[in-house]
C-alpha atoms as a PDB file:
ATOM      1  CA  UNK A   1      -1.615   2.359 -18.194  1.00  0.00           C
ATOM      2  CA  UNK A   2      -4.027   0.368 -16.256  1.00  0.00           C
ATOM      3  CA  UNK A   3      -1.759  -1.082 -14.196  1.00  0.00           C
ATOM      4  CA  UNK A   4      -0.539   2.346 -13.427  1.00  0.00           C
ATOM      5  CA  UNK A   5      -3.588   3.867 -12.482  1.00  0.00           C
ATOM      6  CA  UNK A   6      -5.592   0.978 -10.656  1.00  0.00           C
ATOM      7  CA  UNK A   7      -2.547   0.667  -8.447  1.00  0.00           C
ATOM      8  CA  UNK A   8      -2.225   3.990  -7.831  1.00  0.00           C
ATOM      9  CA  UNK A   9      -6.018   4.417  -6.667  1.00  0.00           C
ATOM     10  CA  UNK A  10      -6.540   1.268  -4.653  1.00  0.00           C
ATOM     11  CA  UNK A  11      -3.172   1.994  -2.978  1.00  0.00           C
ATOM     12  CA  UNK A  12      -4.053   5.639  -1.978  1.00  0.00           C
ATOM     13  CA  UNK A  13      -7.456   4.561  -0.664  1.00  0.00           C
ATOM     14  CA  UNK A  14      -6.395   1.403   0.982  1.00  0.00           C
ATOM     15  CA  UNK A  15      -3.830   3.655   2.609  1.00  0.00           C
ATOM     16  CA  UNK A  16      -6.009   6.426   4.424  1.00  0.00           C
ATOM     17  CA  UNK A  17      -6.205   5.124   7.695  1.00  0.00           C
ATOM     18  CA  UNK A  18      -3.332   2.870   7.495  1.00  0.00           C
ATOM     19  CA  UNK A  19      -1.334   2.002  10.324  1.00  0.00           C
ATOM     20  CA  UNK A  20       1.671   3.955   7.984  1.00  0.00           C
ATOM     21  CA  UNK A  21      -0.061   6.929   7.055  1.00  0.00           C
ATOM     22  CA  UNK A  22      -1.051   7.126  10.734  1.00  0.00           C
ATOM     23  CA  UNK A  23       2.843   6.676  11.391  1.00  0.00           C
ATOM     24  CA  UNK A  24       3.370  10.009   9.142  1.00  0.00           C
ATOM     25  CA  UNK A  25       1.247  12.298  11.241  1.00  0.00           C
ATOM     26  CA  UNK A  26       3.092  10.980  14.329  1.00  0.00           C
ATOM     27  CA  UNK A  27       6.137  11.708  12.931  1.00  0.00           C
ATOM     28  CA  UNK A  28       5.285  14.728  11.527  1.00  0.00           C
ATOM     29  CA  UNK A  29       3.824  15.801  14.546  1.00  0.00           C
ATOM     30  CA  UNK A  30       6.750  15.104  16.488  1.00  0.00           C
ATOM     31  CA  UNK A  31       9.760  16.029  14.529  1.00  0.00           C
ATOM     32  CA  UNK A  32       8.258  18.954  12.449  1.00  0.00           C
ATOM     33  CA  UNK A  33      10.661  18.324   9.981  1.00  0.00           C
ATOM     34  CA  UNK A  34       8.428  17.529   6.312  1.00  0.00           C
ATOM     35  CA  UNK A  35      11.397  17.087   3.720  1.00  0.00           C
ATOM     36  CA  UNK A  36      13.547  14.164   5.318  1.00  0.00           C
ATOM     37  CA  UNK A  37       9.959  12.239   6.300  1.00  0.00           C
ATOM     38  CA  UNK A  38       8.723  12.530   3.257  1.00  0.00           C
ATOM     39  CA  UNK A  39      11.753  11.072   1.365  1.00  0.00           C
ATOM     40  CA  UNK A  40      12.096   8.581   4.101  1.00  0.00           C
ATOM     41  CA  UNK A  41       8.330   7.188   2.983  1.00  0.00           C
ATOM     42  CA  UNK A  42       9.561   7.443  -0.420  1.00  0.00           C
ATOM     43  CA  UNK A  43      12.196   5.282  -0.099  1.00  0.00           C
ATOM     44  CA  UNK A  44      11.007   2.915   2.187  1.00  0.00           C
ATOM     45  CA  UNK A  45       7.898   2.354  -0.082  1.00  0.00           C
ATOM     46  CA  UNK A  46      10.101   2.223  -3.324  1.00  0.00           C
ATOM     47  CA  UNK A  47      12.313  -0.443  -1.428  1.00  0.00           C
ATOM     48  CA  UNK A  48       9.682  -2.420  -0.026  1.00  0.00           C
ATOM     49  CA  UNK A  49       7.460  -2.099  -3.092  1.00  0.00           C
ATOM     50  CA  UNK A  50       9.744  -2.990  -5.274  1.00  0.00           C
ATOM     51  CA  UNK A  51      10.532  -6.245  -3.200  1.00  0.00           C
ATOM     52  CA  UNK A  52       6.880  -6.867  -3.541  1.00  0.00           C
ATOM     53  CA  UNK A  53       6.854  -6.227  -7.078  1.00  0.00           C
ATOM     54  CA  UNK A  54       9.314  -8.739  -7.255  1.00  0.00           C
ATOM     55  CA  UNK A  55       7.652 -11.389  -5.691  1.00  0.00           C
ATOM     56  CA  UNK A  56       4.457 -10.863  -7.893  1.00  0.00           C
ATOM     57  CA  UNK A  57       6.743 -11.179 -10.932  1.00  0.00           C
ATOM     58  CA  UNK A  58       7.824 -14.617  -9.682  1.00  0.00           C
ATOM     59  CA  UNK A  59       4.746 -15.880  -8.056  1.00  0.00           C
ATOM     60  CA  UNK A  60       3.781 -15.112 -12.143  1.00  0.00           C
ATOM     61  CA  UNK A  61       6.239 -17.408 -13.496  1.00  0.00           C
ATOM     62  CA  UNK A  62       5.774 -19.844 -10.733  1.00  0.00           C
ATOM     63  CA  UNK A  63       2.315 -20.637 -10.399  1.00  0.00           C
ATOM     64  CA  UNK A  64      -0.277 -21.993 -13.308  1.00  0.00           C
ATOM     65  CA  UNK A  65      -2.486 -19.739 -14.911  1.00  0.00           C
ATOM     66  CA  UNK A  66      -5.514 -21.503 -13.611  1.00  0.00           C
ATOM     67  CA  UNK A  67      -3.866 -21.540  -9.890  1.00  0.00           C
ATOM     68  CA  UNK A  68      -2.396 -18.039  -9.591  1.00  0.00           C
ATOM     69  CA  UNK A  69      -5.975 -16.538 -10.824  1.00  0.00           C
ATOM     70  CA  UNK A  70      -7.712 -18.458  -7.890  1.00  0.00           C
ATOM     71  CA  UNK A  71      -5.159 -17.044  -5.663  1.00  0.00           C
ATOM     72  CA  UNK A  72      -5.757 -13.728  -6.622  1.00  0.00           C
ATOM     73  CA  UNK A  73      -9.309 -13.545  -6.766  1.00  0.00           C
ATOM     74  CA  UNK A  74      -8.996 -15.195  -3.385  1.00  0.00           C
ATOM     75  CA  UNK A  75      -6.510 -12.717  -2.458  1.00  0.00           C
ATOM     76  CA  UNK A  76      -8.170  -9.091  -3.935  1.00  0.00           C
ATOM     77  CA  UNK A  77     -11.223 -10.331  -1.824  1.00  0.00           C
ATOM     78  CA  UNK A  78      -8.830 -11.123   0.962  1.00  0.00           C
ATOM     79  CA  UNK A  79      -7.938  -7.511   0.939  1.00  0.00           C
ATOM     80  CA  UNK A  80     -11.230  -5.913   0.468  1.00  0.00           C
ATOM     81  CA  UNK A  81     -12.242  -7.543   3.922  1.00  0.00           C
ATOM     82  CA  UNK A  82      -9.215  -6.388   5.663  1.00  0.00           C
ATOM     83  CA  UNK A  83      -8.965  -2.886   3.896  1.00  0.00           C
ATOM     84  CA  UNK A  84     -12.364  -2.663   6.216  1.00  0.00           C
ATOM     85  CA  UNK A  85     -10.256  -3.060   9.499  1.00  0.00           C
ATOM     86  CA  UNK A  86      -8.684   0.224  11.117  1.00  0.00           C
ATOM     87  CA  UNK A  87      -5.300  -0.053  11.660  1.00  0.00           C
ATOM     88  CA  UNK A  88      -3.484   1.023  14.842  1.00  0.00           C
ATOM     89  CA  UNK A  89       0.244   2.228  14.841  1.00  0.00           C
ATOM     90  CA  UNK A  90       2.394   1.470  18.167  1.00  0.00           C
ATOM     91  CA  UNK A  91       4.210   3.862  20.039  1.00  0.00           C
ATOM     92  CA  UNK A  92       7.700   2.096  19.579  1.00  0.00           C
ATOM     93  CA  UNK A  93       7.591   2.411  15.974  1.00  0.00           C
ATOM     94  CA  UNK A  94       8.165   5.955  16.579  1.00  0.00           C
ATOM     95  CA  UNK A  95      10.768   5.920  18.962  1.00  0.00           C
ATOM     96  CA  UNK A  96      13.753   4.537  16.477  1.00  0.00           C
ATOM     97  CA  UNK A  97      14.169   8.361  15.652  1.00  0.00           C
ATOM     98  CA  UNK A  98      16.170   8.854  19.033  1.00  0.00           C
ATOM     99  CA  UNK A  99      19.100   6.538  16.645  1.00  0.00           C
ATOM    100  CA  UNK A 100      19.081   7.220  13.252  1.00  0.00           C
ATOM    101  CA  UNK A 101      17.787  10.848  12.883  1.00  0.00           C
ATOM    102  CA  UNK A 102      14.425  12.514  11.057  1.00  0.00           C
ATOM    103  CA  UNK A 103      15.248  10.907   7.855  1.00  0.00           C
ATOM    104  CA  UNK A 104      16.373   7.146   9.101  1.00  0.00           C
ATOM    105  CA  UNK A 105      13.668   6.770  11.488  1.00  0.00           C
ATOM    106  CA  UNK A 106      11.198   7.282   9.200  1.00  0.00           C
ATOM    107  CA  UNK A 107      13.020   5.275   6.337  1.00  0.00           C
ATOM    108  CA  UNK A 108      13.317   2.412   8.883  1.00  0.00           C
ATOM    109  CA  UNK A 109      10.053   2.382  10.619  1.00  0.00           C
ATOM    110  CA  UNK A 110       8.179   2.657   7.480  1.00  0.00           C
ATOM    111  CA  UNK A 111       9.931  -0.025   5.784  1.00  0.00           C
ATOM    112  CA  UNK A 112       8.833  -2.210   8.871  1.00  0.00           C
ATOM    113  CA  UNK A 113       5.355  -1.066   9.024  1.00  0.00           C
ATOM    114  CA  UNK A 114       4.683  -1.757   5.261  1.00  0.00           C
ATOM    115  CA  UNK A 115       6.146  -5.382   5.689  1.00  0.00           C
ATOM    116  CA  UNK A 116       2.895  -7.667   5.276  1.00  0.00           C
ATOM    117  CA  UNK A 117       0.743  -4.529   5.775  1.00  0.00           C
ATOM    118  CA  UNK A 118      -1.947  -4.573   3.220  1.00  0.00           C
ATOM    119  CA  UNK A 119      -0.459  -2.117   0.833  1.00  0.00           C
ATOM    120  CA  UNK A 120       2.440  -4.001   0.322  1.00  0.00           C
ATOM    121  CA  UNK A 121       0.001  -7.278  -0.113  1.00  0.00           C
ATOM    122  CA  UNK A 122      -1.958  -5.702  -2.546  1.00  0.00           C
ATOM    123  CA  UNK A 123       1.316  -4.646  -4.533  1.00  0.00           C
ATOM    124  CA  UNK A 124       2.149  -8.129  -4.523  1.00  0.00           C
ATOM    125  CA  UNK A 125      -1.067  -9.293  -6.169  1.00  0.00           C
ATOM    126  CA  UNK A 126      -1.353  -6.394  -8.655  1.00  0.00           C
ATOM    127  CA  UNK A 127       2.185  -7.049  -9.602  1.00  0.00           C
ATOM    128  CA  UNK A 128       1.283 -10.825 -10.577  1.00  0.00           C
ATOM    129  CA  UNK A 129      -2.237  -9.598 -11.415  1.00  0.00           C
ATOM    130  CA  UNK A 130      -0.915  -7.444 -14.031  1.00  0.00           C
ATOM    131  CA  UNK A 131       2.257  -8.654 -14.928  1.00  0.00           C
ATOM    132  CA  UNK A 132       3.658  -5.689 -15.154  1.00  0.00           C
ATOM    133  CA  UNK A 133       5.945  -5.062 -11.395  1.00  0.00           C
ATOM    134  CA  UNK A 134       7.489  -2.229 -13.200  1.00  0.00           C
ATOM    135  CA  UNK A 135       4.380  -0.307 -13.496  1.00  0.00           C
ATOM    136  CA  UNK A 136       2.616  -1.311 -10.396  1.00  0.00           C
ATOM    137  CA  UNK A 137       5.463  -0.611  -8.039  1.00  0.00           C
ATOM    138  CA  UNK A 138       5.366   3.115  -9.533  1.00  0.00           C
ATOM    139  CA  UNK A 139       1.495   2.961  -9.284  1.00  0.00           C
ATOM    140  CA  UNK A 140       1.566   2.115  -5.591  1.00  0.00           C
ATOM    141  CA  UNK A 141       4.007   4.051  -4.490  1.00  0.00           C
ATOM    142  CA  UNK A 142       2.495   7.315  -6.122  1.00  0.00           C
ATOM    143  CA  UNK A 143      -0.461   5.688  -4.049  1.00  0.00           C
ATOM    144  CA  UNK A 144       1.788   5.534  -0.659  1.00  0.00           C
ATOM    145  CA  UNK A 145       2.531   9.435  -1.311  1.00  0.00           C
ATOM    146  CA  UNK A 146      -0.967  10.444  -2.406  1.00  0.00           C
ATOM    147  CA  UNK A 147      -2.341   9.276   1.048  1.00  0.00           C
ATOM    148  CA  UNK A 148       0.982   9.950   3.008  1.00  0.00           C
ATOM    149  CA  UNK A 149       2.678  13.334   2.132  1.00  0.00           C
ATOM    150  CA  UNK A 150      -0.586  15.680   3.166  1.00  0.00           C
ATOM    151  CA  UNK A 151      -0.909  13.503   6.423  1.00  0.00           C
ATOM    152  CA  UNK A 152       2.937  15.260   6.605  1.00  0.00           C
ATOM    153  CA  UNK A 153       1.841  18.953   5.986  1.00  0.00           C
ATOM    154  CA  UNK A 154      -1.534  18.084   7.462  1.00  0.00           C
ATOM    155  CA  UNK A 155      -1.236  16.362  10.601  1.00  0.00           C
ATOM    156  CA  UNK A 156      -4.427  15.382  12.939  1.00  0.00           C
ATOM    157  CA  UNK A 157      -5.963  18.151  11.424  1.00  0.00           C
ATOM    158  CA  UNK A 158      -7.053  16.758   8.107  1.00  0.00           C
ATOM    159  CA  UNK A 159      -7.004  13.254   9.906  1.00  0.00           C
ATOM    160  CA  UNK A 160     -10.270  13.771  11.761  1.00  0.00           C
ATOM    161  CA  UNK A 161     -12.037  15.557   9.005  1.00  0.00           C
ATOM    162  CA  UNK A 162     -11.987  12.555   6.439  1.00  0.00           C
ATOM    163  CA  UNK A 163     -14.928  10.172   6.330  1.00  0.00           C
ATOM    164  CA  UNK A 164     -12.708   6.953   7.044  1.00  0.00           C
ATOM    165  CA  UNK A 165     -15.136   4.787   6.951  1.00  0.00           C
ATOM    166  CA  UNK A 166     -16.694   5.822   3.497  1.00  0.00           C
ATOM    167  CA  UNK A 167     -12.713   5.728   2.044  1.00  0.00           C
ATOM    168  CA  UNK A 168     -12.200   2.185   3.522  1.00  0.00           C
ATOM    169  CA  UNK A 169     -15.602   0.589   1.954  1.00  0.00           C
ATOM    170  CA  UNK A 170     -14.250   2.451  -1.229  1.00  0.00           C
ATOM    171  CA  UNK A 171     -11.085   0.884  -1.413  1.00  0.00           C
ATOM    172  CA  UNK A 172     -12.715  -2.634  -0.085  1.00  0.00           C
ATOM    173  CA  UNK A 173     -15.259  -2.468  -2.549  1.00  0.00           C
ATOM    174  CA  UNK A 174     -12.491  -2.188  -5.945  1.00  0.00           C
ATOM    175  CA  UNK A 175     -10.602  -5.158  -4.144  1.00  0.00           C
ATOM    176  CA  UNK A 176     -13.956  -6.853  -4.042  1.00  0.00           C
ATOM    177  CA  UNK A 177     -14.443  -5.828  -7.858  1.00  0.00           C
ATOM    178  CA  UNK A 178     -10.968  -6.705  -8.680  1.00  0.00           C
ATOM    179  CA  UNK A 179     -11.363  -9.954  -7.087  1.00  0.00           C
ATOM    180  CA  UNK A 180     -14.530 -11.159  -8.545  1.00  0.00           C
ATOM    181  CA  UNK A 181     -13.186 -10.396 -12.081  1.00  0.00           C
ATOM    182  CA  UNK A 182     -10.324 -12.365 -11.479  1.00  0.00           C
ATOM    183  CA  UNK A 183     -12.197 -15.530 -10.398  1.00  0.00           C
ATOM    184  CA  UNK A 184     -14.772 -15.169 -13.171  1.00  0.00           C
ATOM    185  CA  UNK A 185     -11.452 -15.012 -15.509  1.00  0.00           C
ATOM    186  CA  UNK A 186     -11.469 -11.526 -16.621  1.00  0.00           C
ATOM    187  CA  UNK A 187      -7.658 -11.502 -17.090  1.00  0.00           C
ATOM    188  CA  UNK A 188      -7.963 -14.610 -19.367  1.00  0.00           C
ATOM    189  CA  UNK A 189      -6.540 -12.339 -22.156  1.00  0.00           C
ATOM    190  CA  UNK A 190      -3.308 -11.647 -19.715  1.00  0.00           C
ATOM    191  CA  UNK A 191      -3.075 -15.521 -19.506  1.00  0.00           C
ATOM    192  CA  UNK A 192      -4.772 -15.360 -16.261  1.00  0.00           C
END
């Protein structure tokens, strides 16, 4: 249930502000069209969380204990320091809709903007953190649609009315948290 819940939490903060949740309110903005963008973001997150579950699963069974919690610790603290840069989303991301439709552009573009974005770093580490990919994939994609779906309904509206700033040092400061407990070997009962 941990797993579950920490993912979900540092993923939704970690994602206000992101360069993908700043993707939904220009596609929401320009397409007007809620359902097929928000099951694009689902799937795109599912597929590319999942891939990053994955990869935390193996780095798991790959690495030494003693190794992969140095990594980690290295790697949570890694994230808090970048959770604390704003992203910026470019306009071609935006313009594969002219293609594939509502529902394809947003499936594709997300997909693409989540590839070595932080979220999908962090999944990676909670996934090995945790050992449990299952979990954490389902945690951080609740996360993704936490953070994402009212940017959908919401637009720029709600967008300039959240304290970004105060949300980022949140999120920074768990991966901080989360980080220092793995280098001082609180996971040692996971085998970390």
């Amino acid at each position: 249930m941990e797993s579950l819940l920490v993912s979900t939490g540092v993923v939704a903060l970690a994602e206000i502000g992101d360069k993908t949740q700043l993707l939904a309110f220009i596609l929401a903005a320009r397409f007007k069209k809620p359902v097929p963008i928000i099951l694009g973001i689902l799937l795109a997150t599912i597929i590319n969380h999942g891939l990053a579950g994955a990869l935390g699963a193996w780095i798991t069974s790959a690495v030494s204990p003693e190794v992969l919690r140095w990594v980690l610790g290295l790697s949570f603290i890694g994230m808090a320091i970048w959770t604390m840069i704003p992203d910026k989303i470019e306009e071609e991301e935006t313009q594969v809709a002219k293609r594939f439709g509502v529902f394809g552009a947003t499936l594709i573009t997300f997909f693409l903007a989540e590839m070595g974005d932080k979220t999908q770093i962090a999944t990676v580490a909670m996934a090995a953190h945790y050992a449990a990919p299952l979990t954490v994939v389902i945690g951080t994609t609740l996360g993704m649609l936490i953070a994402d779906v009212p940017a959908v309904f919401i637009g720029d509206k709600l967008a300039n009315k959240i304290p970004m700033k105060l949300v980022h040092t949140i999120a920074a400061g768990i991966f901080a948290i989360l980080g220092i407990a793995t280098l001082l070997g609180a996971g040692s009962k996971l085998g970390f």
